[in-house]
C-alpha atoms as a PDB file:
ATOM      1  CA  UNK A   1     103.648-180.557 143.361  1.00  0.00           C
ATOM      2  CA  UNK A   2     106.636-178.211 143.933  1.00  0.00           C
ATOM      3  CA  UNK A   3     108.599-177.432 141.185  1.00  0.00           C
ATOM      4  CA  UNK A   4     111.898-179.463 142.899  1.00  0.00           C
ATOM      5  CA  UNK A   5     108.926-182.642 143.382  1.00  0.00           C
ATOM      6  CA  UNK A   6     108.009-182.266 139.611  1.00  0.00           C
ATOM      7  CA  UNK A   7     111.291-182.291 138.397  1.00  0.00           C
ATOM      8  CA  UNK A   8     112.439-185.213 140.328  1.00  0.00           C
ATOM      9  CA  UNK A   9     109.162-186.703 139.961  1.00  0.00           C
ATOM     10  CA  UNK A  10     109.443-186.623 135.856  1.00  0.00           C
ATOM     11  CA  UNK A  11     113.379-187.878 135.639  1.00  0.00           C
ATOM     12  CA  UNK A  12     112.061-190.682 137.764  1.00  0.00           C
ATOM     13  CA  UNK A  13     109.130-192.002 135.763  1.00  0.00           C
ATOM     14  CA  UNK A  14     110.725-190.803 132.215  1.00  0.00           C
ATOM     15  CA  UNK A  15     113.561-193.445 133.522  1.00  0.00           C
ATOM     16  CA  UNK A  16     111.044-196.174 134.732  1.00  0.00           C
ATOM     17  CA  UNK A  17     107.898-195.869 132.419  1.00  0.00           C
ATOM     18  CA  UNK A  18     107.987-199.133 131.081  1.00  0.00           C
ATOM     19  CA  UNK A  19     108.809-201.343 134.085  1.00  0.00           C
ATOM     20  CA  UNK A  20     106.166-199.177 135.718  1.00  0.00           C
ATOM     21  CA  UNK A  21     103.683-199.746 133.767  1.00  0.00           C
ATOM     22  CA  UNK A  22     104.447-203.788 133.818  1.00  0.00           C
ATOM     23  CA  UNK A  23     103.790-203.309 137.684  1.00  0.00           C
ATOM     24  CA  UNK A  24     100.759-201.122 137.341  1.00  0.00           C
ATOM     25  CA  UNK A  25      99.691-203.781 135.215  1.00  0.00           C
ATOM     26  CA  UNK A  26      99.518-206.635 137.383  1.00  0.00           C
ATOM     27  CA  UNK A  27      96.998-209.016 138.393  1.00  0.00           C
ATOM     28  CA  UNK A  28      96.598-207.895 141.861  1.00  0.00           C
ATOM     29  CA  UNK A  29      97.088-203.883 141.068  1.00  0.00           C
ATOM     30  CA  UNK A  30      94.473-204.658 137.937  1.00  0.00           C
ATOM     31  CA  UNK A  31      91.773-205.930 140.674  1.00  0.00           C
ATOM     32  CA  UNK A  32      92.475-202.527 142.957  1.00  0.00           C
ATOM     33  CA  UNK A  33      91.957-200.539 139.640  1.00  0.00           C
ATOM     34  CA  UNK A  34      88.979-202.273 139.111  1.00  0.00           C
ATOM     35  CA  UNK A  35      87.171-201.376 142.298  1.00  0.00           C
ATOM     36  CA  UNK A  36      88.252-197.826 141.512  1.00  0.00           C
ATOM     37  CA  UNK A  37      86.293-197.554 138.743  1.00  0.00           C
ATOM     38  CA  UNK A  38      83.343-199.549 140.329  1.00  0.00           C
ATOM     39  CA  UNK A  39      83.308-196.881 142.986  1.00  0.00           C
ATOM     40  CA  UNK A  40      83.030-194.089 140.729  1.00  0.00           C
ATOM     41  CA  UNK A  41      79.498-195.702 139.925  1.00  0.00           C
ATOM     42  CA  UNK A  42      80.102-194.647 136.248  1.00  0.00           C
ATOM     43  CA  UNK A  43      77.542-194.833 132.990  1.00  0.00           C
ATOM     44  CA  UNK A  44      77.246-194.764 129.629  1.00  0.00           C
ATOM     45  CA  UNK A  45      77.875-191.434 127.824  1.00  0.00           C
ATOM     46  CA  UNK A  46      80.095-190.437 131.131  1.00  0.00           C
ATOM     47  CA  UNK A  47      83.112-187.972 130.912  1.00  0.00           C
ATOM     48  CA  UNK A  48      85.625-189.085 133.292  1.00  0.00           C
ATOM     49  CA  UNK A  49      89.026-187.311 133.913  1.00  0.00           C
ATOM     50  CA  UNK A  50      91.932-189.328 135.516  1.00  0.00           C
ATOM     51  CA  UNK A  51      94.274-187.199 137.068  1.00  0.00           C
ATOM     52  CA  UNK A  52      98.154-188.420 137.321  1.00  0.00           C
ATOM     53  CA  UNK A  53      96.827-191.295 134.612  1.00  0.00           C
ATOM     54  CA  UNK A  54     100.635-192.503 134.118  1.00  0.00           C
ATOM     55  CA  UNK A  55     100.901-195.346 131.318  1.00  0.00           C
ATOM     56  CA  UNK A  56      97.153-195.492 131.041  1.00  0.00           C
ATOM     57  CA  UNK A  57      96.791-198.745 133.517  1.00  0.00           C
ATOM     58  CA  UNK A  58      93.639-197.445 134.201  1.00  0.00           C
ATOM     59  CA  UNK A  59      91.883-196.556 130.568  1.00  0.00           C
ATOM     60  CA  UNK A  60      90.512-200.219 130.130  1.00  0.00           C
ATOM     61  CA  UNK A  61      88.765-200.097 133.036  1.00  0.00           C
ATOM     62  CA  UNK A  62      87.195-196.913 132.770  1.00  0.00           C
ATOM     63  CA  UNK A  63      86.012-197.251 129.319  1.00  0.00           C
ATOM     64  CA  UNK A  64      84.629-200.321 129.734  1.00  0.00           C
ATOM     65  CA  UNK A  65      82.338-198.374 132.117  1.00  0.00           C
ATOM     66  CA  UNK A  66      81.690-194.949 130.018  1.00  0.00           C
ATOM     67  CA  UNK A  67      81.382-197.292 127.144  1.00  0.00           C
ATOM     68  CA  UNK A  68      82.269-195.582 123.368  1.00  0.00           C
ATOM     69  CA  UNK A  69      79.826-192.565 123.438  1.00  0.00           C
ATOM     70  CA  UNK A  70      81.366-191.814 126.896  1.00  0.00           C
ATOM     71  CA  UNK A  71      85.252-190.174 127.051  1.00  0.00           C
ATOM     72  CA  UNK A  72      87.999-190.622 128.884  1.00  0.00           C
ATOM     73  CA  UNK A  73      90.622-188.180 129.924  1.00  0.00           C
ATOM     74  CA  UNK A  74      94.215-188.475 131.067  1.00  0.00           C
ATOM     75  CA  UNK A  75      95.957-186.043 132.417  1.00  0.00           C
ATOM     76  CA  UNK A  76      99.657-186.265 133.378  1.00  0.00           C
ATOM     77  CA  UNK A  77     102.864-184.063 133.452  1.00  0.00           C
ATOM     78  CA  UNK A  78     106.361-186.641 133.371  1.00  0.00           C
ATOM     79  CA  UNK A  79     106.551-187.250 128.813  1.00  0.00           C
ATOM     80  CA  UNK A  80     107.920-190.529 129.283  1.00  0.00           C
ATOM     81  CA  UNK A  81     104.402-191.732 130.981  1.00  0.00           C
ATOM     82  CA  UNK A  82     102.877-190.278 128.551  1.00  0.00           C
ATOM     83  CA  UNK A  83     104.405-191.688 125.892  1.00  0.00           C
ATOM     84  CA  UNK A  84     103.447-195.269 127.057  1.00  0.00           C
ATOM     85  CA  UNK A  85      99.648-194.249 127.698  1.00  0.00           C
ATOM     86  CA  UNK A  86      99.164-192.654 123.923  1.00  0.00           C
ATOM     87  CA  UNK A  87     100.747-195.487 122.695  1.00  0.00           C
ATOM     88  CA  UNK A  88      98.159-197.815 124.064  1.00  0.00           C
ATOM     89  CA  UNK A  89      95.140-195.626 123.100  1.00  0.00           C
ATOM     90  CA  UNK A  90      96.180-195.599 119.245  1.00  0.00           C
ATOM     91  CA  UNK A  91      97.096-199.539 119.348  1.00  0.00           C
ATOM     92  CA  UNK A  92      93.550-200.297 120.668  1.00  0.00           C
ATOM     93  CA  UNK A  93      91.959-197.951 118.602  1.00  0.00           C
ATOM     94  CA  UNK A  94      90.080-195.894 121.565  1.00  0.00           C
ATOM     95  CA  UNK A  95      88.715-192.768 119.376  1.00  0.00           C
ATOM     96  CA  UNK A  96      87.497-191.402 123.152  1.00  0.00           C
ATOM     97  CA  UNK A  97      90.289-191.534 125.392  1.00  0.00           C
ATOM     98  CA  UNK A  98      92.249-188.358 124.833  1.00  0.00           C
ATOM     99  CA  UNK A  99      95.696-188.008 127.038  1.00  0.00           C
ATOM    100  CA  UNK A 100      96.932-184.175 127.891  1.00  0.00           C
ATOM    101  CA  UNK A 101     100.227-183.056 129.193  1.00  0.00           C
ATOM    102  CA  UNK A 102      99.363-181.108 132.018  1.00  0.00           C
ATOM    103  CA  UNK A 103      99.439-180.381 135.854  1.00  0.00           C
ATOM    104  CA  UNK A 104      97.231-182.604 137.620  1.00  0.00           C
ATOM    105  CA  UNK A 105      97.298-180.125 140.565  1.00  0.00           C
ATOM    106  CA  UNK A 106      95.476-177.587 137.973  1.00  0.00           C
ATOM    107  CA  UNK A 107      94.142-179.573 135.342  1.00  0.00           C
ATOM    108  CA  UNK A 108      93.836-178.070 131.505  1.00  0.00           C
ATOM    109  CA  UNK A 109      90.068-179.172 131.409  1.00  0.00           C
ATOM    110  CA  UNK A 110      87.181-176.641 129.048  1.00  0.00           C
ATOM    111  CA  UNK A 111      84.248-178.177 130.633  1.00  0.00           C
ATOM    112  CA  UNK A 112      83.426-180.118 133.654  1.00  0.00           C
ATOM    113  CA  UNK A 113      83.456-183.528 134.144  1.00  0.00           C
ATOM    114  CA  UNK A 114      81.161-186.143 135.631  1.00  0.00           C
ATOM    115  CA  UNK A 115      83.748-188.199 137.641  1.00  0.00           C
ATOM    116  CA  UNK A 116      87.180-187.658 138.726  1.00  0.00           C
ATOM    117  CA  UNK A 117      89.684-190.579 140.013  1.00  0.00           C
ATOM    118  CA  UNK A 118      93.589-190.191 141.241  1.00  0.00           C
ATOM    119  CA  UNK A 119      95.319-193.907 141.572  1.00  0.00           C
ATOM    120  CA  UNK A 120      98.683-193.404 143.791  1.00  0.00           C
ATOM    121  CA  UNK A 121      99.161-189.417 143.270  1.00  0.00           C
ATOM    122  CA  UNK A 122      98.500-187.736 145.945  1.00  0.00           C
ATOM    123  CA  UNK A 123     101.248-189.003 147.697  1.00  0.00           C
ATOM    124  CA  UNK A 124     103.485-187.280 145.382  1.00  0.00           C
ATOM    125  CA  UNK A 125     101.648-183.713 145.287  1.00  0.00           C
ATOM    126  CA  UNK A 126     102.983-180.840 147.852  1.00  0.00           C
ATOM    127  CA  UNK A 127      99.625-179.882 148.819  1.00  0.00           C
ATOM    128  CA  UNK A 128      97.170-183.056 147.987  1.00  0.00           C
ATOM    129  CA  UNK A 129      94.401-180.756 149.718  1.00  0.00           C
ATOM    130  CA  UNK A 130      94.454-177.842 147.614  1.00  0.00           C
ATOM    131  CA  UNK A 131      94.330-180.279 144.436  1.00  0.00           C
ATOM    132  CA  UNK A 132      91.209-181.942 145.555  1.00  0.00           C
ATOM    133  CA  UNK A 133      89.494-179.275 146.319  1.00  0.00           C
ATOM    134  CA  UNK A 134      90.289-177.736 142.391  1.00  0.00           C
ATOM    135  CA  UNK A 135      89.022-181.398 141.369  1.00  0.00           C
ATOM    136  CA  UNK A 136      86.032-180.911 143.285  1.00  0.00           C
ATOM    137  CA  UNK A 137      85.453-177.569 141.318  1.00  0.00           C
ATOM    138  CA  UNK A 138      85.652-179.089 138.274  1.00  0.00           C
ATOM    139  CA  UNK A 139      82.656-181.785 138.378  1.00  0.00           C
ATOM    140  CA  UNK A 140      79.027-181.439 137.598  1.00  0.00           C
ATOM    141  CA  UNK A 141      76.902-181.381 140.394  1.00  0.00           C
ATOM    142  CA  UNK A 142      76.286-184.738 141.587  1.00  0.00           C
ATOM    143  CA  UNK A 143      80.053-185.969 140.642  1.00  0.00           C
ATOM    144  CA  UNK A 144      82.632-188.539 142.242  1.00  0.00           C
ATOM    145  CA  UNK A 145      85.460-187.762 142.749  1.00  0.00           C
ATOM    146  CA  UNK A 146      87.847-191.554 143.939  1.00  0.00           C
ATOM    147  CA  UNK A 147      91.261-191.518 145.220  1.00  0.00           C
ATOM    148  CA  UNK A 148      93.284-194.889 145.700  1.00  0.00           C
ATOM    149  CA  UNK A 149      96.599-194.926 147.621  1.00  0.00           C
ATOM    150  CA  UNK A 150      98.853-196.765 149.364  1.00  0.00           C
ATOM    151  CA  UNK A 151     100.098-196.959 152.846  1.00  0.00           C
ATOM    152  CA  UNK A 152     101.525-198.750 156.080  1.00  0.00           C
ATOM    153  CA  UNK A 153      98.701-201.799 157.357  1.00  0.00           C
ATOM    154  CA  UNK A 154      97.099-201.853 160.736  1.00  0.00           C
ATOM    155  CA  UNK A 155      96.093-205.587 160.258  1.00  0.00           C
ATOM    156  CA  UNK A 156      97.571-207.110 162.845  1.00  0.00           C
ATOM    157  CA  UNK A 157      99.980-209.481 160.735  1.00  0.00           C
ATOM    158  CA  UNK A 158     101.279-207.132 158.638  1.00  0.00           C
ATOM    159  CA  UNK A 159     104.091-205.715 161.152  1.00  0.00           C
ATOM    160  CA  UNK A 160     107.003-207.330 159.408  1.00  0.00           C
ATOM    161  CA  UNK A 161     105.622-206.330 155.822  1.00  0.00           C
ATOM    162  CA  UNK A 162     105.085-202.926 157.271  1.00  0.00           C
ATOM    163  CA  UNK A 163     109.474-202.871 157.152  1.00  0.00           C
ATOM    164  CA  UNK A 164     108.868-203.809 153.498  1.00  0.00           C
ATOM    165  CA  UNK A 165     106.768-201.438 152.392  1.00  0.00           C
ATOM    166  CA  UNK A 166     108.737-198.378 154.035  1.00  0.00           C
ATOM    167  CA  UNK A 167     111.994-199.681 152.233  1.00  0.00           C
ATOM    168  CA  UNK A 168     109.648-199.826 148.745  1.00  0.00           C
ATOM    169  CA  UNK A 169     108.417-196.419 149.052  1.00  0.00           C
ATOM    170  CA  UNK A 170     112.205-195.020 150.030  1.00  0.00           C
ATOM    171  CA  UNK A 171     113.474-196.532 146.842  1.00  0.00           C
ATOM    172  CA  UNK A 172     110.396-195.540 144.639  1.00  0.00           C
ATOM    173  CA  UNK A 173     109.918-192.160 146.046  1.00  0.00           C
ATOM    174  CA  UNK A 174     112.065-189.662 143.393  1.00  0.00           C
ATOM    175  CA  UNK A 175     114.688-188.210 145.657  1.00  0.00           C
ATOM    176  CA  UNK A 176     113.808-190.630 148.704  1.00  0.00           C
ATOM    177  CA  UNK A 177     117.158-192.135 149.420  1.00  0.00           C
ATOM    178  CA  UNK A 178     117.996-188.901 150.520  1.00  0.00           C
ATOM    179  CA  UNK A 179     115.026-187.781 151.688  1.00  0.00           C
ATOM    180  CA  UNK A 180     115.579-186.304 156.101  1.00  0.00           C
ATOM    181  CA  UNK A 181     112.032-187.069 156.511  1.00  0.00           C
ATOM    182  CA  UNK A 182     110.150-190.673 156.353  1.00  0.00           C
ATOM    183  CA  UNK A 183     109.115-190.892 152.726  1.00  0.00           C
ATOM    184  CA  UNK A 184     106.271-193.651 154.266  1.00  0.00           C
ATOM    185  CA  UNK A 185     105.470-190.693 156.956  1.00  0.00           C
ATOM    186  CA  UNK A 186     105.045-187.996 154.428  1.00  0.00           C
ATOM    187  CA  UNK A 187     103.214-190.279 152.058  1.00  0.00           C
ATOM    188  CA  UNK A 188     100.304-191.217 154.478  1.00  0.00           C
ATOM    189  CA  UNK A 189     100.229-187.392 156.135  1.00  0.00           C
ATOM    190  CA  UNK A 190      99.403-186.332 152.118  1.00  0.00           C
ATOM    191  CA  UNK A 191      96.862-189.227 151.423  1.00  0.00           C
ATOM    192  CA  UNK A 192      95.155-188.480 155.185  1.00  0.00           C
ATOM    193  CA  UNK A 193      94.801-184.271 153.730  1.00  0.00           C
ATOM    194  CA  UNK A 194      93.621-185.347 150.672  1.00  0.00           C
ATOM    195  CA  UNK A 195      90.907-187.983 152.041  1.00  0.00           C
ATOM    196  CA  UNK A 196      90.203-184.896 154.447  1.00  0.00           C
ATOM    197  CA  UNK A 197      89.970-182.674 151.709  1.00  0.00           C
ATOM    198  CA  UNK A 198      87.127-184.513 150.091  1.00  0.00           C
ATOM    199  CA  UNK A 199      85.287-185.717 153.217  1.00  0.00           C
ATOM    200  CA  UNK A 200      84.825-182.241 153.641  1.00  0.00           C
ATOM    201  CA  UNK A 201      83.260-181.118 150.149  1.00  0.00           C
ATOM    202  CA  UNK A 202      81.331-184.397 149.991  1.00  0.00           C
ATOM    203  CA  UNK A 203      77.976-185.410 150.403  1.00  0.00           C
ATOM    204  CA  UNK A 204      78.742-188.526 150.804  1.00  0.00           C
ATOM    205  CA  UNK A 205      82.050-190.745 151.347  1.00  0.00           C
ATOM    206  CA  UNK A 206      83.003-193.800 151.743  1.00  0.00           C
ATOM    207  CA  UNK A 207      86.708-195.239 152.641  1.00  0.00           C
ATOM    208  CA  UNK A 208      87.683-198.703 153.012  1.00  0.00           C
ATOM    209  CA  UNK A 209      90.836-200.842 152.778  1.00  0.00           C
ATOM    210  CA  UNK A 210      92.352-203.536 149.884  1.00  0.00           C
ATOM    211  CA  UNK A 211      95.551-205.993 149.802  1.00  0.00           C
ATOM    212  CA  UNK A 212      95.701-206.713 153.454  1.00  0.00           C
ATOM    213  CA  UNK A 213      95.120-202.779 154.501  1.00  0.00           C
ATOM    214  CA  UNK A 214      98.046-201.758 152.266  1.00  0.00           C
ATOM    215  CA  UNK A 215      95.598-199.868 149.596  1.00  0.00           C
ATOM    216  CA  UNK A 216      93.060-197.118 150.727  1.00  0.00           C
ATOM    217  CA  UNK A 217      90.078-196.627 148.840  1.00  0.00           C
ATOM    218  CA  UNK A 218      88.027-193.067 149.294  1.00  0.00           C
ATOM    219  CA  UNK A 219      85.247-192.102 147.323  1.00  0.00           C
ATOM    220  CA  UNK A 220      82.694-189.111 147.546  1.00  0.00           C
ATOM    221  CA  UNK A 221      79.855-187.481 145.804  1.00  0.00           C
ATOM    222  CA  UNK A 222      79.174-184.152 145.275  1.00  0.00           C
END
């Protein structure tokens, strides 16, 4: 992410962390976080390294797949997410889940890891390609690496939602509202390089759509 991204990116979510993580939280987000960690095809004793982990929306799930001799890692660079995500690993007691401050786009890990997942990130990185590709580096062989994002629909009754969504991602987007270009344009031409980034290094991949077309699921293996 460049530097002027980052620092809007971390007033932003410092500002919003808890209403954030109400909304990353909710019953139809929890279900698309779920099939994230189902495609990772995770097991017991797993290492798995989240990349842009936020509050920690996602820790439940992927624990309960890694189960307690597996780990979990979270990486993520704004404090105030940060903040929010340690404070749920200590109040449920999760010995394995660690949470680092670092730069998802070159992550502070020692070893390599089996799986890697990114939930609505890449969309905020400068060059989602080059990231993925330093993810893909830094799994075993035989690791998954699963991206989840969000963009525009092509079902056919989504048109008039489509309006919706473009005026969501303007407002959410750190420096949007002033933005020259289409934060929704920019959004989906850094989620299409980083699904292109990993189609390439994998495999195998998979893609496939959630919540009417507006989520984008792609997963590959090493």
């Amino acid at each position: 992410m460049p530097a002027h991204d980052s620092g809007a990116a971390q007033q932003f979510y410092a500002r919003w962390a808890r209403l954030y993580d109400l909304l990353a939280r909710a019953p139809g987000v929890r279900s698309w976080r779920a099939h994230a960690a189902d495609a990772l095809s995770l097991e017991a004793g797993d290492t798995v390294v989240e990349m842009g982990c936020g509050t920690g929306a996602n820790f439940p799930h992927l624990r309960g797949r890694v189960g307690p001799e597996g780990r979990v890692v979270g990486v993520d660079l704004t404090p105030g997410m940060l903040g929010v995500a340690r404070d749920r690993v200590v109040q449920a007691g999760w010995e394995n889940v660690a949470v680092l401050a670092g730069d998802a786009t070159r992550p502070p890990l020692r070893a390599p890891a089996d799986a890697i997942v990114a939930t609505f990130l890449v969309g905020m990185l400068g060059d989602p390609a080059a990231a993925v590709e330093r993810w893909c580096d830094a799994l075993r062989p035989g690791g998954r690496v699963v991206l989840l994002n969000a963009s525009r629909s092509e079902h056919p009754a989504a048109t008039p939602l489509n309006l919706l969504f473009r005026g969501f991602v303007r407002a959410a987007a750190p420096g949007g509202r002033t933005a020259r270009r289409s934060p929704a344009a920019e959004l989906e031409r850094r989620v299409d390089a980083a699904r292109g980034a990993l189609a390439a290094r994998a495999d195998s991949h998979e893609q496939r759509r959630l919540g009417l077309g507006y989520v984008r699921l792609a997963s590959g293996r090493l």
